[in-house]
C-alpha atoms as a PDB file:
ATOM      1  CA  UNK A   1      60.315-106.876 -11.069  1.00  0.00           C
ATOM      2  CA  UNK A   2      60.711-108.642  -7.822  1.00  0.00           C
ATOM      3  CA  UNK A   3      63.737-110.873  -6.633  1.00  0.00           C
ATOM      4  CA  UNK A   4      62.540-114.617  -4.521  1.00  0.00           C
ATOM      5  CA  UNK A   5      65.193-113.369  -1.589  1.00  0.00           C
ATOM      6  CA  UNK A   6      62.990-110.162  -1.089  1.00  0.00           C
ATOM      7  CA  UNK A   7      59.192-112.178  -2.060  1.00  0.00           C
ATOM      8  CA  UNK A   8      57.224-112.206   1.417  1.00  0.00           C
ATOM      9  CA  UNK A   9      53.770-113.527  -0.405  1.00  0.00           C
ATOM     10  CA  UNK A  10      52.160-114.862  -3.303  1.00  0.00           C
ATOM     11  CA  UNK A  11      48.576-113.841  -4.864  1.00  0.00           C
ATOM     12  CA  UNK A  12      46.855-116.777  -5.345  1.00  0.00           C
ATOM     13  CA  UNK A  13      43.768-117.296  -8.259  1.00  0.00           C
ATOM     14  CA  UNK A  14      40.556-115.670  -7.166  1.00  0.00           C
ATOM     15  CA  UNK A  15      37.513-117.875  -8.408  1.00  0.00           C
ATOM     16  CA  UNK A  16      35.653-114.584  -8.533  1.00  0.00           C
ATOM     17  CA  UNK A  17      35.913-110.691  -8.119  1.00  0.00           C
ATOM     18  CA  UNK A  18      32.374-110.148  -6.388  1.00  0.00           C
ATOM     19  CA  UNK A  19      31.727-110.165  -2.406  1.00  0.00           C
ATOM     20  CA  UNK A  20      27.983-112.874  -3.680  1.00  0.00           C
ATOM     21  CA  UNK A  21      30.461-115.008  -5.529  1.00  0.00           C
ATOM     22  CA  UNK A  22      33.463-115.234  -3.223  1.00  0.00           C
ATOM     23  CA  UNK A  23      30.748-116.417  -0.511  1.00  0.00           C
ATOM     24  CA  UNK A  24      29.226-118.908  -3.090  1.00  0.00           C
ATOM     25  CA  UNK A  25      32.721-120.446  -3.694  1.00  0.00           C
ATOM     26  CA  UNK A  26      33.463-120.776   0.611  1.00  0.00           C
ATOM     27  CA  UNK A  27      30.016-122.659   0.435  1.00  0.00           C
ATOM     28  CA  UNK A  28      30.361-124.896  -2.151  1.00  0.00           C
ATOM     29  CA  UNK A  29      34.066-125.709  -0.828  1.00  0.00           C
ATOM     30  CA  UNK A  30      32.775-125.954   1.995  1.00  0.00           C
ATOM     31  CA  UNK A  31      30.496-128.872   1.759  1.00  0.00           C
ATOM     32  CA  UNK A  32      32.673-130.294  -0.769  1.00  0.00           C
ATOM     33  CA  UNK A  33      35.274-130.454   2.273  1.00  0.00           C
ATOM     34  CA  UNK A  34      33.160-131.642   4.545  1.00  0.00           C
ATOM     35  CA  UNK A  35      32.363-134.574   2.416  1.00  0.00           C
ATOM     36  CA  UNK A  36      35.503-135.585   2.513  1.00  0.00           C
ATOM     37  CA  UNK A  37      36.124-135.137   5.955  1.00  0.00           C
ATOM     38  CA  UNK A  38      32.789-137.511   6.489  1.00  0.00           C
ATOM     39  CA  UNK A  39      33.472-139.805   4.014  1.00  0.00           C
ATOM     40  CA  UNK A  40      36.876-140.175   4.580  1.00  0.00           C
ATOM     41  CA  UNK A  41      36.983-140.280   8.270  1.00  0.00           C
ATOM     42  CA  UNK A  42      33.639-142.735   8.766  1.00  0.00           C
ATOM     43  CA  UNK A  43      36.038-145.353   6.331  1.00  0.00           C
ATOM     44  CA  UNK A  44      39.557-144.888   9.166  1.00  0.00           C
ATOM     45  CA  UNK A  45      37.396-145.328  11.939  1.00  0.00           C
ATOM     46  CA  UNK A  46      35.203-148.309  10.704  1.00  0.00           C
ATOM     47  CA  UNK A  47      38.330-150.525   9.434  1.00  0.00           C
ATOM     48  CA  UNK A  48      40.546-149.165  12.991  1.00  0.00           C
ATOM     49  CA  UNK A  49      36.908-149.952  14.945  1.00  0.00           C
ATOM     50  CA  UNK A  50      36.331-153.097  13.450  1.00  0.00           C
ATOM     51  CA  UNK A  51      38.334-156.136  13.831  1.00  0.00           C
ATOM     52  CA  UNK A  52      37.034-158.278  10.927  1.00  0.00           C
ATOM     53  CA  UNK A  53      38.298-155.342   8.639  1.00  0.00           C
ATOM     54  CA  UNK A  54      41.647-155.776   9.857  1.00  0.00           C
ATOM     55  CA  UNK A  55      43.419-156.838   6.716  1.00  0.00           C
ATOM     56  CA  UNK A  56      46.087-155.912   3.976  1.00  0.00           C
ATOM     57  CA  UNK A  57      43.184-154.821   1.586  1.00  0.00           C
ATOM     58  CA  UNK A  58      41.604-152.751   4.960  1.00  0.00           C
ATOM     59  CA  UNK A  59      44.924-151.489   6.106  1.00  0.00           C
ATOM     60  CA  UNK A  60      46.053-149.935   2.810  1.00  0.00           C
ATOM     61  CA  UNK A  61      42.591-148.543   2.389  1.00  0.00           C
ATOM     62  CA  UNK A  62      42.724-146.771   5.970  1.00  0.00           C
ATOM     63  CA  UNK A  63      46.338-145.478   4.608  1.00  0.00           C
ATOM     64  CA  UNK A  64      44.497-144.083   1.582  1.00  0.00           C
ATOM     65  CA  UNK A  65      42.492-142.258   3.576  1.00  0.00           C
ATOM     66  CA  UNK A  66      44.250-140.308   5.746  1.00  0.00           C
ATOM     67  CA  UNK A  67      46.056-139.667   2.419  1.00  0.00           C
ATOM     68  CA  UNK A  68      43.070-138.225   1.098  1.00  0.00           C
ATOM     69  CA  UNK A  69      42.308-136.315   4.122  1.00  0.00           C
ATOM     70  CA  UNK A  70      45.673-134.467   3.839  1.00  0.00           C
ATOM     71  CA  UNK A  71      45.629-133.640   0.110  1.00  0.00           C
ATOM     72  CA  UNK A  72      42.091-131.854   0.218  1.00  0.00           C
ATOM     73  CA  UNK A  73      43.341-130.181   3.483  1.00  0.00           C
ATOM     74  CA  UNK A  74      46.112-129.121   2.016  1.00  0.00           C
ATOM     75  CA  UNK A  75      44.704-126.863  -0.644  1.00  0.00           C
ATOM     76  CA  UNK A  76      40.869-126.159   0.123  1.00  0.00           C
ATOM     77  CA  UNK A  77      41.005-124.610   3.809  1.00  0.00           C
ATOM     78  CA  UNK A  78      42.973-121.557   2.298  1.00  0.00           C
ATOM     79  CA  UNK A  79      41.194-121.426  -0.921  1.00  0.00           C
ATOM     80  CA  UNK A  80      37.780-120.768   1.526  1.00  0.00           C
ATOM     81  CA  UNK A  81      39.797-118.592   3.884  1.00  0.00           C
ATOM     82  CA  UNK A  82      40.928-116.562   0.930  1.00  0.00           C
ATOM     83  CA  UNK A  83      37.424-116.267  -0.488  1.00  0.00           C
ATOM     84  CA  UNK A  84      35.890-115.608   2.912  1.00  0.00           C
ATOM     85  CA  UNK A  85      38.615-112.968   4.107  1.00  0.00           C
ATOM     86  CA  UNK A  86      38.450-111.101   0.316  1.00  0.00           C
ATOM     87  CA  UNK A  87      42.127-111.723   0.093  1.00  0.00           C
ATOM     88  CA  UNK A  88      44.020-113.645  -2.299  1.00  0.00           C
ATOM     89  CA  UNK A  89      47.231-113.562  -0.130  1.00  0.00           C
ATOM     90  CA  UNK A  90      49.457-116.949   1.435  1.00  0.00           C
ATOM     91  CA  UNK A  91      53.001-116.350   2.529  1.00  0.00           C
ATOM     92  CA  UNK A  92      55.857-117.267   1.139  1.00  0.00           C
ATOM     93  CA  UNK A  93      56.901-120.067   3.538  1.00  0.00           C
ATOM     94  CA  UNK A  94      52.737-121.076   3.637  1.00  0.00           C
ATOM     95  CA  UNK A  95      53.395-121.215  -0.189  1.00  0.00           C
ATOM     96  CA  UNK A  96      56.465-123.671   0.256  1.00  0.00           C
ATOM     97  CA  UNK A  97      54.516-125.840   2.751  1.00  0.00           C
ATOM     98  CA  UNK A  98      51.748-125.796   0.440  1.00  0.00           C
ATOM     99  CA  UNK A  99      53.962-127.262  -2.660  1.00  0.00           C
ATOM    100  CA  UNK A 100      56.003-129.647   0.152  1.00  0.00           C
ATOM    101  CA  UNK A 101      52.661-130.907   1.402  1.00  0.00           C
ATOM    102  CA  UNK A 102      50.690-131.556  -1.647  1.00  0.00           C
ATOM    103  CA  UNK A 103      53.490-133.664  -3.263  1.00  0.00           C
ATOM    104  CA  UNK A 104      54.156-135.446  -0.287  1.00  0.00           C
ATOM    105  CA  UNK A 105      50.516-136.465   0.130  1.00  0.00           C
ATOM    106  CA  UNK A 106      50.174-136.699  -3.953  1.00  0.00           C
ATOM    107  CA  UNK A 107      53.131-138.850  -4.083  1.00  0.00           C
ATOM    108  CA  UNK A 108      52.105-141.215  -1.471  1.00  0.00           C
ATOM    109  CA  UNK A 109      49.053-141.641  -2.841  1.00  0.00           C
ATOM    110  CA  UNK A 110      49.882-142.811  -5.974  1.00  0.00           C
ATOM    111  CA  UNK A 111      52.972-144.929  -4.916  1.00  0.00           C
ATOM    112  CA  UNK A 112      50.344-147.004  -2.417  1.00  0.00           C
ATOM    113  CA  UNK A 113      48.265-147.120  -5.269  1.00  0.00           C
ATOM    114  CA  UNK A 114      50.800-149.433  -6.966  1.00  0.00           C
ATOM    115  CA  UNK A 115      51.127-151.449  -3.336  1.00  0.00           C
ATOM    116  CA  UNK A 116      47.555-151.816  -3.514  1.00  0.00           C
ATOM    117  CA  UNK A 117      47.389-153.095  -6.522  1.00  0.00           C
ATOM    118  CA  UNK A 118      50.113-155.376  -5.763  1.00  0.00           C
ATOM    119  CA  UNK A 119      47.614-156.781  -2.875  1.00  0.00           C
ATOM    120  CA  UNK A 120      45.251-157.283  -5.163  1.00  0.00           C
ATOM    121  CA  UNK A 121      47.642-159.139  -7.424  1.00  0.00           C
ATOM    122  CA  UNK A 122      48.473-161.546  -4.308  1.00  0.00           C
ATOM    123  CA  UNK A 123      45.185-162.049  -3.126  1.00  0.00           C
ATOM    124  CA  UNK A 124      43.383-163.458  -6.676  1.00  0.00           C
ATOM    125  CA  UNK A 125      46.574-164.465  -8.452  1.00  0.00           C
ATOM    126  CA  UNK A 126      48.402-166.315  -5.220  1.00  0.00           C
ATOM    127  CA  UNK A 127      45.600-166.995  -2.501  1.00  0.00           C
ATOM    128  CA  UNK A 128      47.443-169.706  -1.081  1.00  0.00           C
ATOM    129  CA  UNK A 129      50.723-167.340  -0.149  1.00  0.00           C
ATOM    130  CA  UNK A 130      48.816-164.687   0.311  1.00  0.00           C
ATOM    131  CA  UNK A 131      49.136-165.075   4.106  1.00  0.00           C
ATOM    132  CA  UNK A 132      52.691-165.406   3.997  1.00  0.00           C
ATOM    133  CA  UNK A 133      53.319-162.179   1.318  1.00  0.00           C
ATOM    134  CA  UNK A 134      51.068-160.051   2.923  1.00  0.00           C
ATOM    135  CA  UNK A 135      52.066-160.633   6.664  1.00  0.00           C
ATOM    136  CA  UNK A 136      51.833-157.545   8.614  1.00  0.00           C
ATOM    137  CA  UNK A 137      55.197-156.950   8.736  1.00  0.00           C
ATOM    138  CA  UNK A 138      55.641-156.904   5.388  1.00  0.00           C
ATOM    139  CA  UNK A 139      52.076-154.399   5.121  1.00  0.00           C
ATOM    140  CA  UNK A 140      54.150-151.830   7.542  1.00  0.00           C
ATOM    141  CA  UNK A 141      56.721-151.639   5.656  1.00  0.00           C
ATOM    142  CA  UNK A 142      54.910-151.011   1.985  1.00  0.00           C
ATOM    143  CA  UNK A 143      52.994-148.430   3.532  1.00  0.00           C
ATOM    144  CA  UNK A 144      56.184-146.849   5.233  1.00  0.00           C
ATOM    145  CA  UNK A 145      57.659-147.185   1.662  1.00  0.00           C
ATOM    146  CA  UNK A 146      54.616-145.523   0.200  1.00  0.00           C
ATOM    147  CA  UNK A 147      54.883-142.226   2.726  1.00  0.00           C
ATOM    148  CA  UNK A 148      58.478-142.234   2.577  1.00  0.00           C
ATOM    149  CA  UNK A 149      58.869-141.840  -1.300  1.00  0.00           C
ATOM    150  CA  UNK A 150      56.089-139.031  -1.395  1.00  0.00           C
ATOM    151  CA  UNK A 151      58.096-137.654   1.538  1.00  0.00           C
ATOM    152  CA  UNK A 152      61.225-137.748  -0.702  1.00  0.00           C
ATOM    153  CA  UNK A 153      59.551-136.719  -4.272  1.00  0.00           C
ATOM    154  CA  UNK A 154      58.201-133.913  -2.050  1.00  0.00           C
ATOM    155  CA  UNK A 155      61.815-132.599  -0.268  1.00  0.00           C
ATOM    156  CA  UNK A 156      63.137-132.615  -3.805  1.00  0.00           C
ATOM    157  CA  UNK A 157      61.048-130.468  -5.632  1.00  0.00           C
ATOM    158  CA  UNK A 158      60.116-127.848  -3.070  1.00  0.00           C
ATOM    159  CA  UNK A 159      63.818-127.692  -2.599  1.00  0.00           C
ATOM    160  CA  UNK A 160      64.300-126.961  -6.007  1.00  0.00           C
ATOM    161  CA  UNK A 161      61.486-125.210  -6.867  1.00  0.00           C
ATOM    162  CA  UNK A 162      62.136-122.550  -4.260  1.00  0.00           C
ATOM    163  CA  UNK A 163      65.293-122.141  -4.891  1.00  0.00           C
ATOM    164  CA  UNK A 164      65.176-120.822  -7.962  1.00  0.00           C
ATOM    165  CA  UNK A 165      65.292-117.068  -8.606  1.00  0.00           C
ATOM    166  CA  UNK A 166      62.211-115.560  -9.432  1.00  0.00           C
ATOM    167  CA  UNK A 167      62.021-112.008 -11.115  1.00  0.00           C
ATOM    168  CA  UNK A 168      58.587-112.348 -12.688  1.00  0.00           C
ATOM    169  CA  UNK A 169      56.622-111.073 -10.294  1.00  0.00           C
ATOM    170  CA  UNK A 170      54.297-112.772  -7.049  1.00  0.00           C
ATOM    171  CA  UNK A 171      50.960-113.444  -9.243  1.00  0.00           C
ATOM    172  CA  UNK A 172      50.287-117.793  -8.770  1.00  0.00           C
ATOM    173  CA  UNK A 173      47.637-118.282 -11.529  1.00  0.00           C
ATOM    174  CA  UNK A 174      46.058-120.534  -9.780  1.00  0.00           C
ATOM    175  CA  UNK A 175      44.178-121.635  -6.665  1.00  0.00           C
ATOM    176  CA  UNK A 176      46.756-123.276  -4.580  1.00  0.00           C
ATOM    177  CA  UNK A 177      50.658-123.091  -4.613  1.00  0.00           C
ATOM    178  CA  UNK A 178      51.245-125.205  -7.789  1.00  0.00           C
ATOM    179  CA  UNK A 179      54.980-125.779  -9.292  1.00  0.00           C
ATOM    180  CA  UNK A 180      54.489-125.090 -13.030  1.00  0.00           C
ATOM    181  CA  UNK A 181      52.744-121.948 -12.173  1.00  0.00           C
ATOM    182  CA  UNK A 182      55.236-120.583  -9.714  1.00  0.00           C
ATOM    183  CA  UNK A 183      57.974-121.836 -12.530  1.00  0.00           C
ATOM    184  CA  UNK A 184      56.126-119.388 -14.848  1.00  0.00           C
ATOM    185  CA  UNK A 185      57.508-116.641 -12.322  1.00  0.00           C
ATOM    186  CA  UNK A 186      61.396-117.784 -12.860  1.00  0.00           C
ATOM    187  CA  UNK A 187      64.058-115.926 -14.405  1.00  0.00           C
ATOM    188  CA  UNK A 188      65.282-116.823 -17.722  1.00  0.00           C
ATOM    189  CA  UNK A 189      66.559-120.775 -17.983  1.00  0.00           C
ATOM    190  CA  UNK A 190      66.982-121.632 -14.438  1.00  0.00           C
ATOM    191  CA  UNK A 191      63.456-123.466 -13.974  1.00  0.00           C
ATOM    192  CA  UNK A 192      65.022-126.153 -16.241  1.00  0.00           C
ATOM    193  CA  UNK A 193      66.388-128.095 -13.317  1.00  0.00           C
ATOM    194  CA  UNK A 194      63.006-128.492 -11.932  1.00  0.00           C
ATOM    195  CA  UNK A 195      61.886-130.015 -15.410  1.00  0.00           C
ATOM    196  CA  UNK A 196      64.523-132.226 -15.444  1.00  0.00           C
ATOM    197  CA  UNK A 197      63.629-133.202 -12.066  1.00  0.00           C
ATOM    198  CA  UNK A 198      59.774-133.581 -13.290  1.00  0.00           C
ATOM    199  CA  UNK A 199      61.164-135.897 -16.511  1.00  0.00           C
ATOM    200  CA  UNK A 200      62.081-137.910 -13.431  1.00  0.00           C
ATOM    201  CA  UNK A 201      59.086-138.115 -11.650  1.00  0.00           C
ATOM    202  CA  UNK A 202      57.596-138.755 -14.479  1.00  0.00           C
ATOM    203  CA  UNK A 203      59.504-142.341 -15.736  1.00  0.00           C
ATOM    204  CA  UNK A 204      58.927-143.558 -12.126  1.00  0.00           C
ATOM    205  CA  UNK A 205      55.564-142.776 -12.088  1.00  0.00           C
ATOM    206  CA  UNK A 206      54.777-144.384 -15.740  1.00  0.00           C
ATOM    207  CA  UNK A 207      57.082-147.302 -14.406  1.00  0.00           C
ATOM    208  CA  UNK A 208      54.449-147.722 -11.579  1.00  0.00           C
ATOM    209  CA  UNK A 209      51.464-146.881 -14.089  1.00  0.00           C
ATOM    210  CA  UNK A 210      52.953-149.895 -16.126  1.00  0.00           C
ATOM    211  CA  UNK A 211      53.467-151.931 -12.841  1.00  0.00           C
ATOM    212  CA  UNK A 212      49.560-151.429 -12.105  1.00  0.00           C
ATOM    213  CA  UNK A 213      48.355-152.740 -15.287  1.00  0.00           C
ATOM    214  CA  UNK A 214      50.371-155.672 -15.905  1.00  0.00           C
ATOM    215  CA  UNK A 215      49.046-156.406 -12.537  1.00  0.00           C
ATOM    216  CA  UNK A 216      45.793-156.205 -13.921  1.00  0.00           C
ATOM    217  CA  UNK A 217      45.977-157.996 -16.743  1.00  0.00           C
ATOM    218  CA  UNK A 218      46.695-160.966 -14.703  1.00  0.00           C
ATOM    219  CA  UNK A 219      43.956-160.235 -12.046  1.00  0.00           C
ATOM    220  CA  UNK A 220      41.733-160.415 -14.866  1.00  0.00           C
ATOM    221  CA  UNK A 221      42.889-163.471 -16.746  1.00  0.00           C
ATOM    222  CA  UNK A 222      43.144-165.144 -12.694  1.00  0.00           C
ATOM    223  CA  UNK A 223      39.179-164.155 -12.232  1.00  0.00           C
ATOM    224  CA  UNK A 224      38.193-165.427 -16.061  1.00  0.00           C
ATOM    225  CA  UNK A 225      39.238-168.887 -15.082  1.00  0.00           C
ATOM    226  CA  UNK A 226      37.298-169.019 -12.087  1.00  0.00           C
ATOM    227  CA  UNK A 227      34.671-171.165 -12.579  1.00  0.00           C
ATOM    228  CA  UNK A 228      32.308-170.247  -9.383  1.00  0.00           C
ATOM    229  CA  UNK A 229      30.226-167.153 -11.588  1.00  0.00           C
ATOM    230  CA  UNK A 230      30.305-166.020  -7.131  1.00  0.00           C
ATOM    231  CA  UNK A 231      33.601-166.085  -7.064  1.00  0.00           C
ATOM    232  CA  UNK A 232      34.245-164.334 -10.089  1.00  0.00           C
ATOM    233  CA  UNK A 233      31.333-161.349  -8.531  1.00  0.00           C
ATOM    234  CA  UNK A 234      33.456-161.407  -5.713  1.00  0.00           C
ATOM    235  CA  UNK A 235      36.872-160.929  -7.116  1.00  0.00           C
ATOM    236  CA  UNK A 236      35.634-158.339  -9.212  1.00  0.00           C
ATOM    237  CA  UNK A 237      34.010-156.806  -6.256  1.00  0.00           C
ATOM    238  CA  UNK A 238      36.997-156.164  -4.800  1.00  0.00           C
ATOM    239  CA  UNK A 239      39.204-154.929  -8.021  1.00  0.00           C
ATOM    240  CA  UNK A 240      37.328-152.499  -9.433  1.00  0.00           C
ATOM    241  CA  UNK A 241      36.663-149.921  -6.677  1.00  0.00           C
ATOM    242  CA  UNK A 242      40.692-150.059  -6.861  1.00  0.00           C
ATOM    243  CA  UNK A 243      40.837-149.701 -10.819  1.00  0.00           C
ATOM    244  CA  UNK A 244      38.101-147.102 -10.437  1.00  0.00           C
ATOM    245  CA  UNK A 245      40.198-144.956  -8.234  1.00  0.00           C
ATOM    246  CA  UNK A 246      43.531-145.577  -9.932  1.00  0.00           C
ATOM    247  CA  UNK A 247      41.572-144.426 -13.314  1.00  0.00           C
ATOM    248  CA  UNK A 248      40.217-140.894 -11.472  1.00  0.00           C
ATOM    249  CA  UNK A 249      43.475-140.460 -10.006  1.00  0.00           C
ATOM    250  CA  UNK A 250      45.606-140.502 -12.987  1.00  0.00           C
ATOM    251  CA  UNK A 251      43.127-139.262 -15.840  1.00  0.00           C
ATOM    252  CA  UNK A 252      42.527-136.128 -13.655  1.00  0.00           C
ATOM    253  CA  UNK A 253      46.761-135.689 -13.405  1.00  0.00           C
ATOM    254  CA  UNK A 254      47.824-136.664 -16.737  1.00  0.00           C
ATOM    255  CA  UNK A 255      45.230-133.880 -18.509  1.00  0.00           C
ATOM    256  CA  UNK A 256      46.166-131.047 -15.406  1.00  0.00           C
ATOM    257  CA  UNK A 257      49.820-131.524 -16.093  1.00  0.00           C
ATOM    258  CA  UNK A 258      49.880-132.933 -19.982  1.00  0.00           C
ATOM    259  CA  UNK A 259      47.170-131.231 -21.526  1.00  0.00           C
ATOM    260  CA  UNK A 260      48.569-129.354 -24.776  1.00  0.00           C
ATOM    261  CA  UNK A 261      49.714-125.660 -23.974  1.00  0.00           C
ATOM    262  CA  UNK A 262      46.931-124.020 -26.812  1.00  0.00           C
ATOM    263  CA  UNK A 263      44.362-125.291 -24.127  1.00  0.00           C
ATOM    264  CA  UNK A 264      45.850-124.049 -21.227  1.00  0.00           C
ATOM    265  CA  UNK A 265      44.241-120.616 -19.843  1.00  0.00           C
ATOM    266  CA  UNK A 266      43.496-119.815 -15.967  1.00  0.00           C
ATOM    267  CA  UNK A 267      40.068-120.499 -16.306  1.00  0.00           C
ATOM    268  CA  UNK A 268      39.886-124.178 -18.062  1.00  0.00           C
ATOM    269  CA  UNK A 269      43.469-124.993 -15.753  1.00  0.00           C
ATOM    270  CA  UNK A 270      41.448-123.898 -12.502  1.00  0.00           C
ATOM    271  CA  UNK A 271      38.664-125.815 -13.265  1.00  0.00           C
ATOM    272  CA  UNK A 272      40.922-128.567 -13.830  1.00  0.00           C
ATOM    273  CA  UNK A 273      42.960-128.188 -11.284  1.00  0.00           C
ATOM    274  CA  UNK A 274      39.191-128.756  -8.919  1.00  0.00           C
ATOM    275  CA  UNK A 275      39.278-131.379 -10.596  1.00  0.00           C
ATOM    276  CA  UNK A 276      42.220-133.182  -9.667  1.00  0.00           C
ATOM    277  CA  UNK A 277      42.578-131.352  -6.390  1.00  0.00           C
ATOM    278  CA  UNK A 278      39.332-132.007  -4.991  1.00  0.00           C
ATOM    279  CA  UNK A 279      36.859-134.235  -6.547  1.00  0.00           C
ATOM    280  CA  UNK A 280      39.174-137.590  -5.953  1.00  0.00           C
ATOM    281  CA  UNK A 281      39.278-136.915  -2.069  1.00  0.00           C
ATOM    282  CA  UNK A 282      35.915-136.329  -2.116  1.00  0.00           C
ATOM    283  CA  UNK A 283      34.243-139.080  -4.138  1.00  0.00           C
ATOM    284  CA  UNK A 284      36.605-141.991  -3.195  1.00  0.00           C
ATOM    285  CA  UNK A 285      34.970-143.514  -0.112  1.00  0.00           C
ATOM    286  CA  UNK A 286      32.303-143.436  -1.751  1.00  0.00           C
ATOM    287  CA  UNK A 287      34.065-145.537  -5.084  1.00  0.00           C
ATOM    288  CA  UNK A 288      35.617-148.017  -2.163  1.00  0.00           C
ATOM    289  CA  UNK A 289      32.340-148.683  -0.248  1.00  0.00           C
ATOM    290  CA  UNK A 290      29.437-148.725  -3.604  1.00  0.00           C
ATOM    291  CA  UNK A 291      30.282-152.622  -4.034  1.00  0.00           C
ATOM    292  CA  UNK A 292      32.129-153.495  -1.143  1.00  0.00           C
ATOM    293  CA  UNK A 293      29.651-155.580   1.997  1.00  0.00           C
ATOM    294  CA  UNK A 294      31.947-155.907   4.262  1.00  0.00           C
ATOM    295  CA  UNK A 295      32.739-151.998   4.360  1.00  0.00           C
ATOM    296  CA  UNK A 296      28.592-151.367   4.683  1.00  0.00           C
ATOM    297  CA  UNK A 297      28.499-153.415   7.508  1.00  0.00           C
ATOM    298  CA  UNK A 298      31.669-151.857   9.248  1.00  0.00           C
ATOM    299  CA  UNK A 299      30.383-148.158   8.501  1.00  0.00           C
ATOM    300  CA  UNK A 300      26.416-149.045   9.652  1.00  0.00           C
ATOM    301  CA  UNK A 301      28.238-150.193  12.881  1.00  0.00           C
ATOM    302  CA  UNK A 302      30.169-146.709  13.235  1.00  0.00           C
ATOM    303  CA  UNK A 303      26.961-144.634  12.448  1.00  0.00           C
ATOM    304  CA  UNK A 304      25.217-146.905  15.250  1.00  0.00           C
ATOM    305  CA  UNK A 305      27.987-146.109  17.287  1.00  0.00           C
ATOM    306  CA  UNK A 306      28.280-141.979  16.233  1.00  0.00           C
END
């Protein structure tokens, strides 16, 4: 039995016990990550490069990016380390900035989601105010709004999560410093705050889930009407990378976190966990710039320039 005030580490999920394995893992994460990085960073520097990309739509995206950037940062770099080093070691206070960091970035994420598709909304469903709306001012601060309530969501839980006494031991059964697994570790009742705290989360997070779609359903019933078949491409063009995204993003979450407890074992929930973790970051750019001209022609610009 171990107390939190004496913990110094956690032992994170190994995703294997032999030396041919371990180095498999680093390489696969390893050009998983830098995808990302490539993919991810070509987008921020073609729509900062590239005047005609500076938009709402553009600015949001670049957001979304270095959003994207920081979440697969967050939890990959150690997982290779780990793997590389033959340890499965982080520290407690790496663990806390771990859990701080991935909500933070998480949480921003999905709350510009919801801004995003609020852009969307303006652009197809209001065109003529869309100018006025969508001013720049107005971008700065739904993007501050964005990082500062992933900021907040993050503060809050790490708080509570850490301050809870744990007496179950240091074992994380999983790859990366995740809350319900270091709430597995807690001593008798006391993790019920943090659920409380989750139920929370949770009603915001639906409320902006809900806030997305009715969005949609209008964007939809907007482009139907359109008469111009061009227009209509071109509306849809720029909706469903967005609804692609937003449909990863959430699908991924909703069967890490909600999936029923006879399925959950450390194998299927690591898997998942890649799943959510990692393959979002990764493939995105390449969701936002499959369909989208203006983005081509902004990143052949930056590889000319590279």
């Amino acid at each position: 039995m171990s107390n939190s005030s004496s913990l110094t580490e956690f032992l994170l999920l190994a995703f294997a016990d032999t030396w041919e394995l371990q180095l498999l893992h680093f390489s696969l994460f390893l050009g998983i990550y830098l995808a990302a990085l490539l993919g991810n960073g070509l987008i921020i520097t073609a729509v900062a490069c590239d005047h005609h990309l500076h938009t709402p739509m553009y600015f949001f995206l670049l957001n979304f990016s270095l959003l994207d950037l920081g979440t697969i940062s967050t939890t990959v770099p150690k997982s290779m380390a780990n793997s590389l080093w033959n340890t499965r070691a982080i520290s407690y206070l790496g663990c806390a900035a771990q859990v701080f960091l991935f909500f933070f970035l998480l949480g921003g994420e999905y709350s510009l989601l919801t801004v995003m598709a609020y852009d969307r909304y303006v652009a197809i469903c209001k065109p003529l105010h869309y100018g006025t709306i969508m001013g720049s001012r107005a971008c700065v601060k739904m993007a501050a709004a964005a990082w500062g309530s992933g900021f907040l969501n993050a503060l809050l839980h790490t708080g509570n999560t850490f301050s809870i006494p744990l007496c179950q031991g240091n074992v994380v059964d999983q790859f990366f410093c995740e809350i319900p697994q270091i709430l597995k570790l807690s001593c008798s009742d006391s993790y019920l705050r943090e659920v409380g705290l989750s139920v929370v989360s949770l009603c915001l997070a639906f409320g902006c889930f809900i806030f997305i779609v009715l969005s949609y359903v209008q964007i939809f019933t907007a482009v139907l009407r359109i008469p111009s078949e061009q227009s209509r491409h071109k509306a849809f063009s720029m909706c469903l990378p967005h609804l692609a995204v937003v449909s990863l993003f959430i699908s991924t979450g909703l069967f890490a976190y909600l999936k029923p407890p006879s399925l959950s074992f450390p194998a299927l929930d690591l898997v998942v966990a890649v799943l959510y973790t990692v393959l979002p970051p990764t493939v995105n750019p390449l969701i936002y710039s499959m369909r989208n001209k203006e983005l081509k022609d902004a990143l052949r610009k930056t590889k000319g320039w590279i």
